[in-house]
Protein backbone atom coordinates (compact mmCIF):
# COMPACT_ATOMS: atom_id res chain seq x y z
CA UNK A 1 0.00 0.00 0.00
CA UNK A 2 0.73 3.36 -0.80
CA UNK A 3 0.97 5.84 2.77
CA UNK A 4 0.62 5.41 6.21
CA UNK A 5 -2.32 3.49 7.82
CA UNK A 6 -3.32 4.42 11.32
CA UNK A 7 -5.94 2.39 12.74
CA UNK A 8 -8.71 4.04 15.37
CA UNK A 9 -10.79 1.89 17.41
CA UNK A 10 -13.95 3.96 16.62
CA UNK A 11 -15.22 7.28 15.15
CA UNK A 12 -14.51 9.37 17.48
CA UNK A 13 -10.80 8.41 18.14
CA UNK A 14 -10.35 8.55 14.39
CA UNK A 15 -11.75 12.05 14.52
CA UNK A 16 -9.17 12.81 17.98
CA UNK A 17 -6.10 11.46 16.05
CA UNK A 18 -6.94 13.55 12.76
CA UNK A 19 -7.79 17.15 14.83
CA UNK A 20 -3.83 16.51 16.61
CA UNK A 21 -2.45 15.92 13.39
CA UNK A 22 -4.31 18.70 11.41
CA UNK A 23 -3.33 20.71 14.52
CA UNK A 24 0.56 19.69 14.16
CA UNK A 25 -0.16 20.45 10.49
CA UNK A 26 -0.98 24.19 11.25
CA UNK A 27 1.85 24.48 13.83
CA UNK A 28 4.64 23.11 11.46
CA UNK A 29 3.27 25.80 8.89
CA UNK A 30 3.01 28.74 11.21
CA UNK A 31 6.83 28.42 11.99
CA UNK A 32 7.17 30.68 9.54
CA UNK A 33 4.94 33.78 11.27
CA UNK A 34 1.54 34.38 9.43
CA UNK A 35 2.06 32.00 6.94
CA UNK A 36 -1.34 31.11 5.50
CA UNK A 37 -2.33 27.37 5.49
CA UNK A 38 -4.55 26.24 2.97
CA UNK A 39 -6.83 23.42 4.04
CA UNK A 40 -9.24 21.42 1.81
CA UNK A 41 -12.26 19.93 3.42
CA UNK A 42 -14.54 17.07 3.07
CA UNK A 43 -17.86 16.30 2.17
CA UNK A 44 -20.01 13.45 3.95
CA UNK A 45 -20.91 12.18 7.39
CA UNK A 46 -17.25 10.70 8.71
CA UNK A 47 -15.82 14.23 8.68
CA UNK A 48 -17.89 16.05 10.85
CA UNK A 49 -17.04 14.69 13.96
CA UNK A 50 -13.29 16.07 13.46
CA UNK A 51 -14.56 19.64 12.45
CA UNK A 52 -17.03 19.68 15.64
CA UNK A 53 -13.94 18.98 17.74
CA UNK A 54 -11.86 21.75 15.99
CA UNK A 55 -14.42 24.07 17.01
CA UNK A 56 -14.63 22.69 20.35
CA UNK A 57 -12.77 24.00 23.49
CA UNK A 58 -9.58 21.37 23.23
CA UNK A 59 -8.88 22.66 20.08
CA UNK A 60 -10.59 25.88 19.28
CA UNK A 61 -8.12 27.91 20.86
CA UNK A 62 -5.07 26.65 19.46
CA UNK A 63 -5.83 27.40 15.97
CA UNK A 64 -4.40 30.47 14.46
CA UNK A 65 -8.08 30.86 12.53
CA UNK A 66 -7.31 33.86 10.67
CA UNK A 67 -4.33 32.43 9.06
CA UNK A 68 -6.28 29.63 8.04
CA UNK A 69 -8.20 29.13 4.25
CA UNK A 70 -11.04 26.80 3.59
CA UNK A 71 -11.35 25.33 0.24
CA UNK A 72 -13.84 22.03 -0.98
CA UNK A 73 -12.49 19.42 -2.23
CA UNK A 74 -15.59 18.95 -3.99
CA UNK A 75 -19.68 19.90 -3.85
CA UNK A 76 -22.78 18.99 -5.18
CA UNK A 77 -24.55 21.17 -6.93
CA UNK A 78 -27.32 22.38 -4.86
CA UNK A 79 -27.95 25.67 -2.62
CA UNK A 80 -25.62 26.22 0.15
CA UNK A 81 -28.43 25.76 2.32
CA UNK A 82 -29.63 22.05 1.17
CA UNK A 83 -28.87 19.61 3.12
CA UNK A 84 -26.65 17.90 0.87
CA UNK A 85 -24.44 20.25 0.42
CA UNK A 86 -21.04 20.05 1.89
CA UNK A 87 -20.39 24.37 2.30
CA UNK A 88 -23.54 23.87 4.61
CA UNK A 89 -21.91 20.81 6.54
CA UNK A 90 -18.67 22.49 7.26
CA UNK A 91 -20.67 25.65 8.05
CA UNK A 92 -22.55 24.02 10.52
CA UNK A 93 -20.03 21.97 12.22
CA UNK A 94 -17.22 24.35 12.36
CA UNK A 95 -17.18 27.60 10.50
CA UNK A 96 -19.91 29.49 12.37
CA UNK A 97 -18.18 28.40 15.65
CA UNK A 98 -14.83 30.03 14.92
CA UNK A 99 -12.97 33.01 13.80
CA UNK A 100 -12.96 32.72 10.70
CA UNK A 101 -12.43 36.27 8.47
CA UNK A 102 -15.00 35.70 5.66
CA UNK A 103 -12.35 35.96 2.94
CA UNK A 104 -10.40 33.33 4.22
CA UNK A 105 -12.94 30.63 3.40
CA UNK A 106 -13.57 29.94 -0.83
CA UNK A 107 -16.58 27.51 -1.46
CA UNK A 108 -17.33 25.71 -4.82
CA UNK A 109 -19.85 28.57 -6.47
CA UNK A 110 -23.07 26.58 -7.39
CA UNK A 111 -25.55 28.77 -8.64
CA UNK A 112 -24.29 28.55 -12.76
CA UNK A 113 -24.05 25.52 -14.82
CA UNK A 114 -21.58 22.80 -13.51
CA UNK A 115 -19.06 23.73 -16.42
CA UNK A 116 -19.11 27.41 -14.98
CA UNK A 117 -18.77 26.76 -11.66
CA UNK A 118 -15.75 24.49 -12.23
CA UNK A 119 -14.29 27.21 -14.22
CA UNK A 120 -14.95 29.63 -11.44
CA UNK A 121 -13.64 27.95 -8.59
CA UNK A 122 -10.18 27.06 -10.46
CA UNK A 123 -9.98 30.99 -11.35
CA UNK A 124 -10.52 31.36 -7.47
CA UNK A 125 -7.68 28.63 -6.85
CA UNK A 126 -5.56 31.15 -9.33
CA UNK A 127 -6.01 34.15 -7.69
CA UNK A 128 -5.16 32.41 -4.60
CA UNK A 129 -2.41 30.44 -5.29
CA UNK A 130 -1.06 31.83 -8.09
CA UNK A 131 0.17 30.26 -11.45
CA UNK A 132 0.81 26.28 -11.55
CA UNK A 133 -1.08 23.64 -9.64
CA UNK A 134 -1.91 24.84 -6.21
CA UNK A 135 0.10 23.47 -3.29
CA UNK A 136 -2.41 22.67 -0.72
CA UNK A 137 -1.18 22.62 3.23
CA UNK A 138 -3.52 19.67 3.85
CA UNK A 139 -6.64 18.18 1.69
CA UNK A 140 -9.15 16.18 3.52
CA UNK A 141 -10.72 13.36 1.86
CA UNK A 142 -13.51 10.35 1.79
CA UNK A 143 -13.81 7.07 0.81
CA UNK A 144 -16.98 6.05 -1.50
CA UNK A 145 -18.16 2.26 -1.85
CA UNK A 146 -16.97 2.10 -5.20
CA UNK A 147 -13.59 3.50 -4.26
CA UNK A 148 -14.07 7.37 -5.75
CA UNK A 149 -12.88 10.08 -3.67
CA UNK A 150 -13.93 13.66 -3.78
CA UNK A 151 -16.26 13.40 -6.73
CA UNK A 152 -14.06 11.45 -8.43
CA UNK A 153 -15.84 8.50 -9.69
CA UNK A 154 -14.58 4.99 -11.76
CA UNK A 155 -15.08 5.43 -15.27
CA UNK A 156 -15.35 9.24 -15.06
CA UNK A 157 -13.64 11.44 -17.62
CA UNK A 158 -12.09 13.61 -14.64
CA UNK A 159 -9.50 10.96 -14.41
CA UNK A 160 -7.65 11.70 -17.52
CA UNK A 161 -7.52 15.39 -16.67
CA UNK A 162 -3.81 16.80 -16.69
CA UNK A 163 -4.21 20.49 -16.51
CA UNK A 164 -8.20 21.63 -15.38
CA UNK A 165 -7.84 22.35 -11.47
CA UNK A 166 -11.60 21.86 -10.88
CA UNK A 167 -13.81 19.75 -13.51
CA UNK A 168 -17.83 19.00 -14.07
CA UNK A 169 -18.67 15.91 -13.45
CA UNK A 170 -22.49 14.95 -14.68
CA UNK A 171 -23.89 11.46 -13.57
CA UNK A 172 -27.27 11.95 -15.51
CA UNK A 173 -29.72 10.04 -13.71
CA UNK A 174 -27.72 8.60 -10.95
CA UNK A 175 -27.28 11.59 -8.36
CA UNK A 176 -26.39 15.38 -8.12
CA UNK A 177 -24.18 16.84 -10.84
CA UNK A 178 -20.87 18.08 -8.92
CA UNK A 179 -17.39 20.28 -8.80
CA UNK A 180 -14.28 18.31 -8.14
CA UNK A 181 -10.56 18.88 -7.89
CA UNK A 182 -8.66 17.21 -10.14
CA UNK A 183 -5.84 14.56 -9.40
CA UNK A 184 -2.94 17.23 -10.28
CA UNK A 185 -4.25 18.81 -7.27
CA UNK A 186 -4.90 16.35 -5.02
CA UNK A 187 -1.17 15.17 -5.76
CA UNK A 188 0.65 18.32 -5.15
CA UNK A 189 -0.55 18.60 -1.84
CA UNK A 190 2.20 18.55 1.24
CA UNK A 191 -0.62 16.45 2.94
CA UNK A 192 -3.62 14.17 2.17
CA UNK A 193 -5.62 12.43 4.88
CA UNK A 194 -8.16 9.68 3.82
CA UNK A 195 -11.40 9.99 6.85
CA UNK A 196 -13.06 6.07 6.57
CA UNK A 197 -15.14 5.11 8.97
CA UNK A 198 -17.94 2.26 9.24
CA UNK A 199 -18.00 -1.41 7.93
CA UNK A 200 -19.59 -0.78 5.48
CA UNK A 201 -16.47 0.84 3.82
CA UNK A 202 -14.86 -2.14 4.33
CA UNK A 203 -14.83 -3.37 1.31
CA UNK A 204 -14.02 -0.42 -0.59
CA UNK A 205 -10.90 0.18 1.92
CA UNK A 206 -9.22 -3.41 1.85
CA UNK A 207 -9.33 -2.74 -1.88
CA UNK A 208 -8.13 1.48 -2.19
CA UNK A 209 -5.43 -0.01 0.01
CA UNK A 210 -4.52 -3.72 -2.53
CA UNK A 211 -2.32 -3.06 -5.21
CA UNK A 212 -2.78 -2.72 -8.85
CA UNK A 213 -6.15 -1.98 -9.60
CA UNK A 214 -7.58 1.50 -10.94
CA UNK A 215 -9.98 3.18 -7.87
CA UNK A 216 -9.91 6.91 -7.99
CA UNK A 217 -8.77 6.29 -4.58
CA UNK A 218 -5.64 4.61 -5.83
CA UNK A 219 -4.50 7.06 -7.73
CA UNK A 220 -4.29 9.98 -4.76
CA UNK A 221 -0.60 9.57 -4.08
CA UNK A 222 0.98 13.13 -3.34
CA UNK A 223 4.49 13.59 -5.28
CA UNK A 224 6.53 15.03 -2.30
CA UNK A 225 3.54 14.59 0.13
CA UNK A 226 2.41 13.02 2.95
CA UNK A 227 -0.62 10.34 2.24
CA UNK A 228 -2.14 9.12 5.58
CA UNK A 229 -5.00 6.58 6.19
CA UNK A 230 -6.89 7.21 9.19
CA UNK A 231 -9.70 4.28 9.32
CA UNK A 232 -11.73 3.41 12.33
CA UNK A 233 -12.01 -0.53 13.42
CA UNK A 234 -14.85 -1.34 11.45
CA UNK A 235 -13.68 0.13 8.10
CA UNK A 236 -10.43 -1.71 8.63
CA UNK A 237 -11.78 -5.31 9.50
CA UNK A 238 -11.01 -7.11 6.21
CA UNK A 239 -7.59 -5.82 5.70
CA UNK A 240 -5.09 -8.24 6.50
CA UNK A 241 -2.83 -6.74 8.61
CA UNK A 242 1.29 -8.29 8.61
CA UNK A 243 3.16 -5.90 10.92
CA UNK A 244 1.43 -3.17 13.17
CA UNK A 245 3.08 -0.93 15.66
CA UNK A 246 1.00 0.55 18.95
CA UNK A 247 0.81 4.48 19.31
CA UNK A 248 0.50 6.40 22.09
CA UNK A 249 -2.65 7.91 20.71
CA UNK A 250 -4.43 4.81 20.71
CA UNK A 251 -4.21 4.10 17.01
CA UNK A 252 -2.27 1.66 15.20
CA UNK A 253 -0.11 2.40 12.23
CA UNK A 254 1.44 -0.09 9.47
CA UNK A 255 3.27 1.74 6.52
């Protein structure tokens, strides 16, 4: 396997281990005094339990909030007020219960067509980042039962992209049309943590984590990055584990 694999017992020790290592993340950054670090977030249920602890009181106040920006990692294409939408999910569980200055946080627009809205948000990653493929600090991502991440999907022409930052991606009849970074992204960033929780990403995990094969999952693997797997008990209980090493935080890790 590609990365680091840090097994939790449960959710919420999965979501523990991930706030002290986003939080080690952010310190390592701000060596360098008000140094911005650029954080992409995730979309779906497992995540929210680690942004309701960063806006908790063991974290909350250790976070440098204003030198923090919030991208997406991908949306759905729906009103920031619908339920599915993942700007509303990390509004709810964390943004409106920090700090954060309103031009620090950059969510996928969704009131054109999906082709506009993809070509707006990477002009937003421009103006931000500047020319090239943006360098994010950290990019959070999930695990789908077919093995796509962000709304990266088998099959789907956003695979082969090599130079779009942000692509449409239209399922027709099967779901929401969406916004999602592209792999050049995903790859350039310093840091990549996979969130997978439940057994009933079991499946989908022991195979991300197999070799060969051609998941959108597989093919996340940062070029001078850091790739870490943080999966709770469940998620991890068909992997077939050779060596693991005890942590202190009360995970396990296997490399």
């Amino acid at each position: 396997m590609r990365g680091t694999l840090v097994i939790c017992p449960d959710l919420e020790s999965l979501s523990r281990e991930a706030a002290r290592r986003l939080l080690a993340a952010i310190r390592e950054v701000q060596k360098e005094p008000r140094t911005p670090f650029r954080l992409a977030l995730a979309g779906g249920s497992t995540p929210r339990r680690l942004y309701e602890l960063l806006a908790g009181s063991e974290f909350r106040d250790k976070i440098p909030w204003s030198q923090v920006h919030f991208f997406w990692g991908d949306e759905r294409m729906v009103p920031q007020d619908h339920p599915q939408s993942n700007y509303r999910m990390g509004q709810e569980a964390l943004l409106k219960h920090v700090p954060v200055p309103r031009p620090n946080i950059h969510p996928i627009p969704t009131q054109a067509s999906p082709e506009e809205a993809a070509q707006a948000y990477e002009n937003e990653l421009r103006q931000h980042f500047g020319r090239g493929v943006p360098t994010f600090d950290l990019i959070l991502l999930g695990l789908g039962g077919d093995g796509h991440t962000a709304s990266l999907f088998p099959g789907a022409a956003a695979l082969e992209e090599k130079q779009r930052l942000a692509v449409a991606h239209r399922p027709g009849l099967k779901g929401f049309d969406r916004v999602t970074l592209t792999l050049p992204v995903l790859n350039q960033a310093r840091r990549v943590f996979f969130l997978v929780a439940g057994e009933n990403k079991a499946t989908a995990l022991r195979a991300a984590l197999g070799s060969g094969g051609q998941l959108p999952a597989q093919q996340v693997a940062p070029r001078n990055g850091e790739l870490i797997w943080l999966v709770d008990a469940a998620a991890a209980s068909r992997l077939e584990r050779v060596r693991v090493e005890a942590e202190a935080s009360g995970g396990d890790e296997e490399r």
